[in-house]
PDB file of N, CA and C in Angstrom:
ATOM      1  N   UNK A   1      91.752 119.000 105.334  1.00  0.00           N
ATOM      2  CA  UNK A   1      91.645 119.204 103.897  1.00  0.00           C
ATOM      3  C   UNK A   1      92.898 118.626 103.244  1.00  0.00           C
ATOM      4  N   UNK A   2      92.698 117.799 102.003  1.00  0.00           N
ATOM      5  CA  UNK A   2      93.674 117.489 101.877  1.00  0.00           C
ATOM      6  C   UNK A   2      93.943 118.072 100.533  1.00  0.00           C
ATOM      7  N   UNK A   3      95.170 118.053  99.750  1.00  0.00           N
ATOM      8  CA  UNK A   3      95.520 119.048  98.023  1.00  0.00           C
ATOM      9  C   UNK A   3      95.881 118.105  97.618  1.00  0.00           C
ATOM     10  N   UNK A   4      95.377 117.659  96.164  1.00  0.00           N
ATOM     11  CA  UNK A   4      96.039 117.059  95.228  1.00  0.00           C
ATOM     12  C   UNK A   4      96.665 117.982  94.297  1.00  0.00           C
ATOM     13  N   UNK A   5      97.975 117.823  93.549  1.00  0.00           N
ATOM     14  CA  UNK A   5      98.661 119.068  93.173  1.00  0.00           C
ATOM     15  C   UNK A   5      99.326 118.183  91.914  1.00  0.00           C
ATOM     16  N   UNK A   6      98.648 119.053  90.632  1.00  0.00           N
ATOM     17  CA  UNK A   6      99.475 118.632  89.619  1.00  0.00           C
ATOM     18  C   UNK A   6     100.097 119.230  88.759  1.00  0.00           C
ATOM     19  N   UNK A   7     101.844 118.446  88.276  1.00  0.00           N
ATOM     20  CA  UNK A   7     102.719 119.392  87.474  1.00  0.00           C
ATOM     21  C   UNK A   7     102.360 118.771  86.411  1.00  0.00           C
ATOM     22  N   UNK A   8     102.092 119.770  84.960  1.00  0.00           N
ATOM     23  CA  UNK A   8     102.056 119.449  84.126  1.00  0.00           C
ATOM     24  C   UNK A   8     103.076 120.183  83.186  1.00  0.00           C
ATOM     25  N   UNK A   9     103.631 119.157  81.879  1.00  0.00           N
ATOM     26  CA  UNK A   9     104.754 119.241  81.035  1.00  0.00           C
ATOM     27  C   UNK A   9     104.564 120.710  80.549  1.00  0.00           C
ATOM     28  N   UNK A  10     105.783 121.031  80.732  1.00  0.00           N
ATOM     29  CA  UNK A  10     106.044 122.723  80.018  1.00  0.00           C
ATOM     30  C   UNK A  10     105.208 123.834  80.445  1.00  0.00           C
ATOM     31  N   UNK A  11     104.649 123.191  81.967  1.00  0.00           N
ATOM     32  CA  UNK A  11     103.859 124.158  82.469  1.00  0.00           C
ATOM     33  C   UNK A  11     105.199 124.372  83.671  1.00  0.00           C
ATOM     34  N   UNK A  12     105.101 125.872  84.192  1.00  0.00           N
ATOM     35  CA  UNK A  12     105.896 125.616  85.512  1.00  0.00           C
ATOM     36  C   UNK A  12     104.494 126.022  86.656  1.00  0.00           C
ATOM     37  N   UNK A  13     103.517 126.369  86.125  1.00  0.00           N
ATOM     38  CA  UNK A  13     102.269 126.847  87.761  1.00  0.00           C
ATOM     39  C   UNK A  13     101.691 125.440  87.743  1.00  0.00           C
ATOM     40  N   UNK A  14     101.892 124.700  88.899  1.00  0.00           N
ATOM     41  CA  UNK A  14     100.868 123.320  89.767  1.00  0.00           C
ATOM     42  C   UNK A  14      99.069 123.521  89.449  1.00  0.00           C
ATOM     43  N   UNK A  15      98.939 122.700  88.918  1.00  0.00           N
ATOM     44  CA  UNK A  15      97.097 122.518  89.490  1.00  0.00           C
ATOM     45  C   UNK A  15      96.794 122.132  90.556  1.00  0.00           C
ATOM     46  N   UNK A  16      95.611 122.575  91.319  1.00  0.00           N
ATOM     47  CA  UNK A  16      95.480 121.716  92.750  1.00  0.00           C
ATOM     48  C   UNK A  16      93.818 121.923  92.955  1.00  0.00           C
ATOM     49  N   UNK A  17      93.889 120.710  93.697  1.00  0.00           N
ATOM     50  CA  UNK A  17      92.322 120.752  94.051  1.00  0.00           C
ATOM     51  C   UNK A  17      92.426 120.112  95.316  1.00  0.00           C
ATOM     52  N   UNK A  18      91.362 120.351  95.921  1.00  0.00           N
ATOM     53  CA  UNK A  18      91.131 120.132  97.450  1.00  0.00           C
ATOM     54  C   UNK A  18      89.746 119.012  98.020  1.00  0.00           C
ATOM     55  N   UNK A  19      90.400 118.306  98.449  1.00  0.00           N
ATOM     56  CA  UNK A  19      89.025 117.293  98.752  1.00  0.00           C
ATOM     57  C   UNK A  19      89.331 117.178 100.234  1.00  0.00           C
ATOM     58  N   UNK A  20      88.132 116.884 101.070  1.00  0.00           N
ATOM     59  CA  UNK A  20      87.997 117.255 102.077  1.00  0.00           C
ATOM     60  C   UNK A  20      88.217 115.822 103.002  1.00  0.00           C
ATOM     61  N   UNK A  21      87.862 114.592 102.190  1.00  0.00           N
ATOM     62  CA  UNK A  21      88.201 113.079 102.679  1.00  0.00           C
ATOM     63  C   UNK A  21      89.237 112.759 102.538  1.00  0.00           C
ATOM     64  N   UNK A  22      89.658 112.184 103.277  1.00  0.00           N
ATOM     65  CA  UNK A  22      91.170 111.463 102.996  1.00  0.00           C
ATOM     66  C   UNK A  22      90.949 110.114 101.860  1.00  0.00           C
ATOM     67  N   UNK A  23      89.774 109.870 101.832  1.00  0.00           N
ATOM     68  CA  UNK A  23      89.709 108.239 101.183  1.00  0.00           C
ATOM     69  C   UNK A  23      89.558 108.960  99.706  1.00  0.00           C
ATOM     70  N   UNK A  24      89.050 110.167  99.143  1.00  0.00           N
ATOM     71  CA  UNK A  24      88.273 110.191  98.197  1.00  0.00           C
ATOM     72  C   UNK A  24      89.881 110.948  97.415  1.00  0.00           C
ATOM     73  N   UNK A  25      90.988 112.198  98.574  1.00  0.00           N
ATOM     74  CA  UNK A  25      91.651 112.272  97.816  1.00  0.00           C
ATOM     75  C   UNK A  25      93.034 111.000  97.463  1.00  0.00           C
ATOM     76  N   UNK A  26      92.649 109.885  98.405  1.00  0.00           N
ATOM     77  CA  UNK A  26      93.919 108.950  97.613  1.00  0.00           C
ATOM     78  C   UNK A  26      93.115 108.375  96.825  1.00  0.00           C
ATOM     79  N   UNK A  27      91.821 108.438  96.434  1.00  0.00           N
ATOM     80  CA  UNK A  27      91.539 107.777  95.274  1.00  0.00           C
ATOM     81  C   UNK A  27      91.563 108.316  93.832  1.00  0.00           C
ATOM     82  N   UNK A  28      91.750 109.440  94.191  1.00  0.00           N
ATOM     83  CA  UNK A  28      91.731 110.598  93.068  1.00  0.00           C
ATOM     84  C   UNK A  28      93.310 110.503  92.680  1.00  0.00           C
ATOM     85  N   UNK A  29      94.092 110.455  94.141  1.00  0.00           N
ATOM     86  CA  UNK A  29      95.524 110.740  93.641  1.00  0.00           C
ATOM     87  C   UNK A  29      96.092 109.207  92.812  1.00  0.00           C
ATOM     88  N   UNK A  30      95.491 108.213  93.833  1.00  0.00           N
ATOM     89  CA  UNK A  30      95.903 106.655  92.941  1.00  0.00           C
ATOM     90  C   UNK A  30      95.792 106.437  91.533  1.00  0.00           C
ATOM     91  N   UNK A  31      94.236 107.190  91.029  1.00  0.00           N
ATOM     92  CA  UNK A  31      94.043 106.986  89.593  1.00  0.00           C
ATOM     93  C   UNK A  31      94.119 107.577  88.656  1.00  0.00           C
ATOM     94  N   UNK A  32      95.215 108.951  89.387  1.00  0.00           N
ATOM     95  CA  UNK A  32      95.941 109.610  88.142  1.00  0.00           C
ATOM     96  C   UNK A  32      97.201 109.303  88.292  1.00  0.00           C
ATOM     97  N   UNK A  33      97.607 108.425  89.162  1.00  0.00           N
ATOM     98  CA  UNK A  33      98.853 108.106  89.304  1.00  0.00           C
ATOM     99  C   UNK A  33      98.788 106.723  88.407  1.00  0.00           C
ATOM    100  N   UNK A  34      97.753 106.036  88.366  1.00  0.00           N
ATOM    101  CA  UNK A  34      97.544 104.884  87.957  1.00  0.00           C
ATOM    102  C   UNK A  34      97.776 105.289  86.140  1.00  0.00           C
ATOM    103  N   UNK A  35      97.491 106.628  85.511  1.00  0.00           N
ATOM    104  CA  UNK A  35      97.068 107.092  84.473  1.00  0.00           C
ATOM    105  C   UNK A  35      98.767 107.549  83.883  1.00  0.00           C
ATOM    106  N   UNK A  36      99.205 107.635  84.993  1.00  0.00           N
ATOM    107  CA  UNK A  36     100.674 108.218  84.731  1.00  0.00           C
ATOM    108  C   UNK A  36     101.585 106.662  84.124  1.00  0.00           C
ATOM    109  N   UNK A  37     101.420 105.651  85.465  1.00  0.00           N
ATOM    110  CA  UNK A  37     101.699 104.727  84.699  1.00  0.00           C
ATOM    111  C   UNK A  37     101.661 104.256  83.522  1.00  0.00           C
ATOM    112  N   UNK A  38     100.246 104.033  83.062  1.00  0.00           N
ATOM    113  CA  UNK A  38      99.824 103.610  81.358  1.00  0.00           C
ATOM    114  C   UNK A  38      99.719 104.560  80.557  1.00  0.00           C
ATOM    115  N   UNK A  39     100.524 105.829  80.627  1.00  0.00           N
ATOM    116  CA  UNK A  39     100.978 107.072  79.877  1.00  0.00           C
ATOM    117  C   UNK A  39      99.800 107.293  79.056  1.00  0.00           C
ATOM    118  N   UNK A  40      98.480 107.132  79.867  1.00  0.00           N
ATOM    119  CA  UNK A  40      97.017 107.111  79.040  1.00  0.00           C
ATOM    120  C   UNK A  40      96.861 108.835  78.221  1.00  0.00           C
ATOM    121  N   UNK A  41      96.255 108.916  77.547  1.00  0.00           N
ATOM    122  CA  UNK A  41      96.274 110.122  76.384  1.00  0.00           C
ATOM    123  C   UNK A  41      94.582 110.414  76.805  1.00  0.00           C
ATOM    124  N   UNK A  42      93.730 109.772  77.618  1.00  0.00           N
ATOM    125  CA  UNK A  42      92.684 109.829  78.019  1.00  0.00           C
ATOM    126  C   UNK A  42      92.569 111.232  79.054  1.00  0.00           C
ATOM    127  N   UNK A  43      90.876 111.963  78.918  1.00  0.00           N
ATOM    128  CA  UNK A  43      90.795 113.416  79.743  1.00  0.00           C
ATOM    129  C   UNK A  43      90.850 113.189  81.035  1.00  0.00           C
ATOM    130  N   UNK A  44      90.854 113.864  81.457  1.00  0.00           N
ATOM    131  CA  UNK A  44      91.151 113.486  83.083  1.00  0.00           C
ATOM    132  C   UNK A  44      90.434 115.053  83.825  1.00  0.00           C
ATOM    133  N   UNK A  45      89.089 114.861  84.478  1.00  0.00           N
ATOM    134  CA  UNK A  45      88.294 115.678  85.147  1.00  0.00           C
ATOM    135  C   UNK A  45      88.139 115.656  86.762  1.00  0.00           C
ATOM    136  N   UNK A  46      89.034 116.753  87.093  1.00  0.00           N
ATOM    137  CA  UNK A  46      88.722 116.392  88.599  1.00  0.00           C
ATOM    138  C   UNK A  46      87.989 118.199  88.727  1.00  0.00           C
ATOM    139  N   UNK A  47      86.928 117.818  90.292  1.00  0.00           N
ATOM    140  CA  UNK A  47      86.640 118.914  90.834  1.00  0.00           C
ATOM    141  C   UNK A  47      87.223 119.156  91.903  1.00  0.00           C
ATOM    142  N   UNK A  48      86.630 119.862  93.071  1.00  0.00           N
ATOM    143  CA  UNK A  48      86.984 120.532  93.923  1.00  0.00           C
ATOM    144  C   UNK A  48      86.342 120.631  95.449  1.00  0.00           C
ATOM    145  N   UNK A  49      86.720 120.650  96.328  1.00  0.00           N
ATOM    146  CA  UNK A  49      85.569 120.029  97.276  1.00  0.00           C
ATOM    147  C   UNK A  49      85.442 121.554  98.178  1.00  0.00           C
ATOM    148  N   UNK A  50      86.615 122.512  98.346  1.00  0.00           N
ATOM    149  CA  UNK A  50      86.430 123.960  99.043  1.00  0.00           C
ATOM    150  C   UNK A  50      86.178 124.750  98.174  1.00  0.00           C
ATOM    151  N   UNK A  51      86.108 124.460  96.408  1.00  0.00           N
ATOM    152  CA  UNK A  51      85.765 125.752  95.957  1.00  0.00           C
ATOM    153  C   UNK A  51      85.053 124.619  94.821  1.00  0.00           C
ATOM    154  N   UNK A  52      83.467 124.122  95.123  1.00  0.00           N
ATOM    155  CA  UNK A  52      82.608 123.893  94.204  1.00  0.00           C
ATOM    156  C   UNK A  52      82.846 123.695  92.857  1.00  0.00           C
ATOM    157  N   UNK A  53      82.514 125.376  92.174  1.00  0.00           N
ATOM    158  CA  UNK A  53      82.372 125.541  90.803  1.00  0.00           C
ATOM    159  C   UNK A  53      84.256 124.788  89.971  1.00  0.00           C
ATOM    160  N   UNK A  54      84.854 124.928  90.897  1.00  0.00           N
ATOM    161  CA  UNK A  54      86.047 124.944  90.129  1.00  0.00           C
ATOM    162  C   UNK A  54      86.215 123.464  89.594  1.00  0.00           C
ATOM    163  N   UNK A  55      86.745 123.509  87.990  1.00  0.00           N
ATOM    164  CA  UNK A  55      87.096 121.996  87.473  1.00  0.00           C
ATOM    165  C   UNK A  55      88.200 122.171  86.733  1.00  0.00           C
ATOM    166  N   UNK A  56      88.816 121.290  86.840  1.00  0.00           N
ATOM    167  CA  UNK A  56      90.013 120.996  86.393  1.00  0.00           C
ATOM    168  C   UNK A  56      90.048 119.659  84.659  1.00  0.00           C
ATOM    169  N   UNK A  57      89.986 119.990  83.517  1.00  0.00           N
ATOM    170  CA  UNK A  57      90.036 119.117  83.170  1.00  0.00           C
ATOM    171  C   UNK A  57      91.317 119.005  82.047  1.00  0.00           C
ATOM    172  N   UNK A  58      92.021 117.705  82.088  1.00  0.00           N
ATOM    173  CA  UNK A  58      93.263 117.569  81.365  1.00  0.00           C
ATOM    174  C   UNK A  58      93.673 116.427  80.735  1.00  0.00           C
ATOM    175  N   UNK A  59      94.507 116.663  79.622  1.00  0.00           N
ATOM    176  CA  UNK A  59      94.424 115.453  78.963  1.00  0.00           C
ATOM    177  C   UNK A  59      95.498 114.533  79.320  1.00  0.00           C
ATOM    178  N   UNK A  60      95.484 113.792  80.204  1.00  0.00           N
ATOM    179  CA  UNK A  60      96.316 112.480  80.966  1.00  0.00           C
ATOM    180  C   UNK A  60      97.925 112.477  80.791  1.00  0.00           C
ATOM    181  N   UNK A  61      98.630 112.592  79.189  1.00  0.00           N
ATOM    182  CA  UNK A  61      99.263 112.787  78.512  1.00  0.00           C
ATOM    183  C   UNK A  61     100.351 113.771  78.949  1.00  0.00           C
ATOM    184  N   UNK A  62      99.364 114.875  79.526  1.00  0.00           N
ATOM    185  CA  UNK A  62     100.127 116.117  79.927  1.00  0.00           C
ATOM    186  C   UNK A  62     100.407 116.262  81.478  1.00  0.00           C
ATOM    187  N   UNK A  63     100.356 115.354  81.696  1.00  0.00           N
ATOM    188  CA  UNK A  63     100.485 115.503  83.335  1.00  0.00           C
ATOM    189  C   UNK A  63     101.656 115.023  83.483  1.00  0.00           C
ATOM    190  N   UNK A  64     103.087 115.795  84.429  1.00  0.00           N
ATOM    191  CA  UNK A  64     104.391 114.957  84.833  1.00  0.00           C
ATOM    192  C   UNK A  64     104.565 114.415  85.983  1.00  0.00           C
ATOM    193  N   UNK A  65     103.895 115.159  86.821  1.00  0.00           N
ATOM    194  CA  UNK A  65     104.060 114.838  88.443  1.00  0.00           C
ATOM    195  C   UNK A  65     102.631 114.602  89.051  1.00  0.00           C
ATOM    196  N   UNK A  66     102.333 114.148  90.206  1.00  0.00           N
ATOM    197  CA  UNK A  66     100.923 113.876  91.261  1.00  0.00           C
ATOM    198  C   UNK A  66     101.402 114.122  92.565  1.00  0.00           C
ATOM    199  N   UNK A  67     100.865 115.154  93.395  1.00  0.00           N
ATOM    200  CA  UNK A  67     101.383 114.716  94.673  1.00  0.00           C
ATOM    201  C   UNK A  67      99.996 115.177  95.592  1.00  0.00           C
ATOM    202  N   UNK A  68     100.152 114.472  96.781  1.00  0.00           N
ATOM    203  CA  UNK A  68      98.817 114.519  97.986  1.00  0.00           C
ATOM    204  C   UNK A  68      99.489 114.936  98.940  1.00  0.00           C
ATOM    205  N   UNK A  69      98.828 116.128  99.630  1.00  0.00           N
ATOM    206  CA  UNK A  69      99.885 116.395 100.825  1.00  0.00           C
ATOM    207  C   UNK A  69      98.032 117.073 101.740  1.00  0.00           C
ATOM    208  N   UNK A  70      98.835 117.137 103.494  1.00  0.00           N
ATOM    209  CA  UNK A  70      97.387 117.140 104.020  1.00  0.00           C
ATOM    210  C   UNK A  70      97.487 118.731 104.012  1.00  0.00           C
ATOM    211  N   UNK A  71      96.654 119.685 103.652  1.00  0.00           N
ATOM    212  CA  UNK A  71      96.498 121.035 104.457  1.00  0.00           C
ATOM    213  C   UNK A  71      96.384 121.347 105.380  1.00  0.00           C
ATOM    214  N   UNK A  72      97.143 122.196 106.096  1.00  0.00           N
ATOM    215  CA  UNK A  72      96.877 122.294 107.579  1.00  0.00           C
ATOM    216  C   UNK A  72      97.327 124.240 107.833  1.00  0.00           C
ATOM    217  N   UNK A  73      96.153 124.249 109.006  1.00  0.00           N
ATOM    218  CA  UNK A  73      96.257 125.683 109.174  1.00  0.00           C
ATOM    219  C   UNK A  73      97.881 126.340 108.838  1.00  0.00           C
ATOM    220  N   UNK A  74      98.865 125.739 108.855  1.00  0.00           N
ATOM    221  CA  UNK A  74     100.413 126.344 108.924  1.00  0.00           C
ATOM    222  C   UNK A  74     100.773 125.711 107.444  1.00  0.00           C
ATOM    223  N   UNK A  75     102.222 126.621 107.476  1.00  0.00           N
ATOM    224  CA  UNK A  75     103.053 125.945 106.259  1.00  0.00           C
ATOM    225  C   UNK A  75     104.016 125.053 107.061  1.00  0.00           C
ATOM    226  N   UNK A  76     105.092 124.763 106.297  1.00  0.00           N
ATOM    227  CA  UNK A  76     106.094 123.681 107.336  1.00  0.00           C
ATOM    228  C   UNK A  76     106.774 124.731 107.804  1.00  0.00           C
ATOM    229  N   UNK A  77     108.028 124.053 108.338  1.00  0.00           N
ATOM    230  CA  UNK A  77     109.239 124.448 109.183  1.00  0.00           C
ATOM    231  C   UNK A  77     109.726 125.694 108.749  1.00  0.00           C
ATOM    232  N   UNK A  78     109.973 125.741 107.174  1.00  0.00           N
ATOM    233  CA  UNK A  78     110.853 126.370 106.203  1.00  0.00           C
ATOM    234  C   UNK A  78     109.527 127.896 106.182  1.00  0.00           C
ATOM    235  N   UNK A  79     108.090 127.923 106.252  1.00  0.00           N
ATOM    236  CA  UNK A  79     107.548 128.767 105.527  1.00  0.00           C
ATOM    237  C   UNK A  79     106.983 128.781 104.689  1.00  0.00           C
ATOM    238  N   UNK A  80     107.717 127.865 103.935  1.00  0.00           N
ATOM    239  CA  UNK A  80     106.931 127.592 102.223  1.00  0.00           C
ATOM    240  C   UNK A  80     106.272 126.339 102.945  1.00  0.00           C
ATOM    241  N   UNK A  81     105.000 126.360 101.525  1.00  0.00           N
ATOM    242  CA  UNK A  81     104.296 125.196 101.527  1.00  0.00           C
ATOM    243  C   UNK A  81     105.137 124.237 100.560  1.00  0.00           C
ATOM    244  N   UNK A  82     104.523 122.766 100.785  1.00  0.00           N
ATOM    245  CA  UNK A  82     105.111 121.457 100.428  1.00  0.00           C
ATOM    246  C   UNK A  82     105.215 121.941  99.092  1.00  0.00           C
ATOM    247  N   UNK A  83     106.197 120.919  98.241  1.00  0.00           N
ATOM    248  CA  UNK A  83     106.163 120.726  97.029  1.00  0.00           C
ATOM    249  C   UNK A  83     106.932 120.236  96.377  1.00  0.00           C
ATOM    250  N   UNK A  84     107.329 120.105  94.907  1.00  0.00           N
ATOM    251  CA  UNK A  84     108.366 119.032  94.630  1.00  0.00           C
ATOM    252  C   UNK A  84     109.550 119.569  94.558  1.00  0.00           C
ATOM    253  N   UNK A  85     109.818 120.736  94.846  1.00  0.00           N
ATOM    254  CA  UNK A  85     111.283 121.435  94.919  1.00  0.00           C
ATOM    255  C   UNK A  85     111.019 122.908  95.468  1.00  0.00           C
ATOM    256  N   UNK A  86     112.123 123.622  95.663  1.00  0.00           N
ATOM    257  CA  UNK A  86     112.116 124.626  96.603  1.00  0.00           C
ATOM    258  C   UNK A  86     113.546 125.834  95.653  1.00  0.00           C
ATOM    259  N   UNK A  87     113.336 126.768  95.289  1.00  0.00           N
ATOM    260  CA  UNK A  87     114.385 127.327  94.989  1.00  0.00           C
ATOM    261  C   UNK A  87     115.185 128.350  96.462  1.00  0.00           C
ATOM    262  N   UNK A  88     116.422 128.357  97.112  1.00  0.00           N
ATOM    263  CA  UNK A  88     116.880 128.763  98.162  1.00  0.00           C
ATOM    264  C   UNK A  88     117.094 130.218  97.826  1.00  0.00           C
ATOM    265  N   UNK A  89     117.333 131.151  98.024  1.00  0.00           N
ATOM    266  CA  UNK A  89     117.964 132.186  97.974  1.00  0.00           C
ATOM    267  C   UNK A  89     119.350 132.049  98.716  1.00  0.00           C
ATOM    268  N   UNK A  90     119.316 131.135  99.573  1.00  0.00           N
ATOM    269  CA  UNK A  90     120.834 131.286 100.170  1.00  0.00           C
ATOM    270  C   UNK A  90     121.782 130.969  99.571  1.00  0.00           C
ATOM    271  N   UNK A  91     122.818 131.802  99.684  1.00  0.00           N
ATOM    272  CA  UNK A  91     123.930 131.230  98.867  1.00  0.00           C
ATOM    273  C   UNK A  91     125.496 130.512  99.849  1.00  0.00           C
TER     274      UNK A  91
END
């Protein structure tokens, strides 16, 4: 399974959706990445491939980050799952 996971501006909770192909989520992830490039103001509708009913729809504009990472029964090394930053408790 793989997660596409998106940060959007002045949001701090990720969107994510789950597609089950590897081809279908880099095509999903390429052409909102492609959307990020041309800072398109266009909607942007993705679904969901482990949870059906669920849709995601957003307006292009508002999206800051894209990331594809694979799901796998475990988290990493650390515990936490992937993502674009990590706050430590250690001091």
């Amino acid at each position: 399974m793989f997660t596409i996971e998106l940060t959007l501006k002045h949001t701090a909770m990720p969107l994510s959706v789950q597609k089950k192909d590897q081809g279908e989520a880099e095509a999903l992830y390429n052409s909102i990445a492609e959307g990020l490039r041309s800072s398109s103001a266009q909607l942007v509708e993705i679904t969901c491939d482990q949870q059906p009913h669920k849709r995601i729809s957003i307006l292009g504009g508002e999206i800051a980050a894209v990331q594809i990472f694979e799901k796998s029964g475990t988290a990493t090394a650390s515990g936490r799952p992937p993502g674009f930053f990590a706050l430590s408790s250690d001091q």
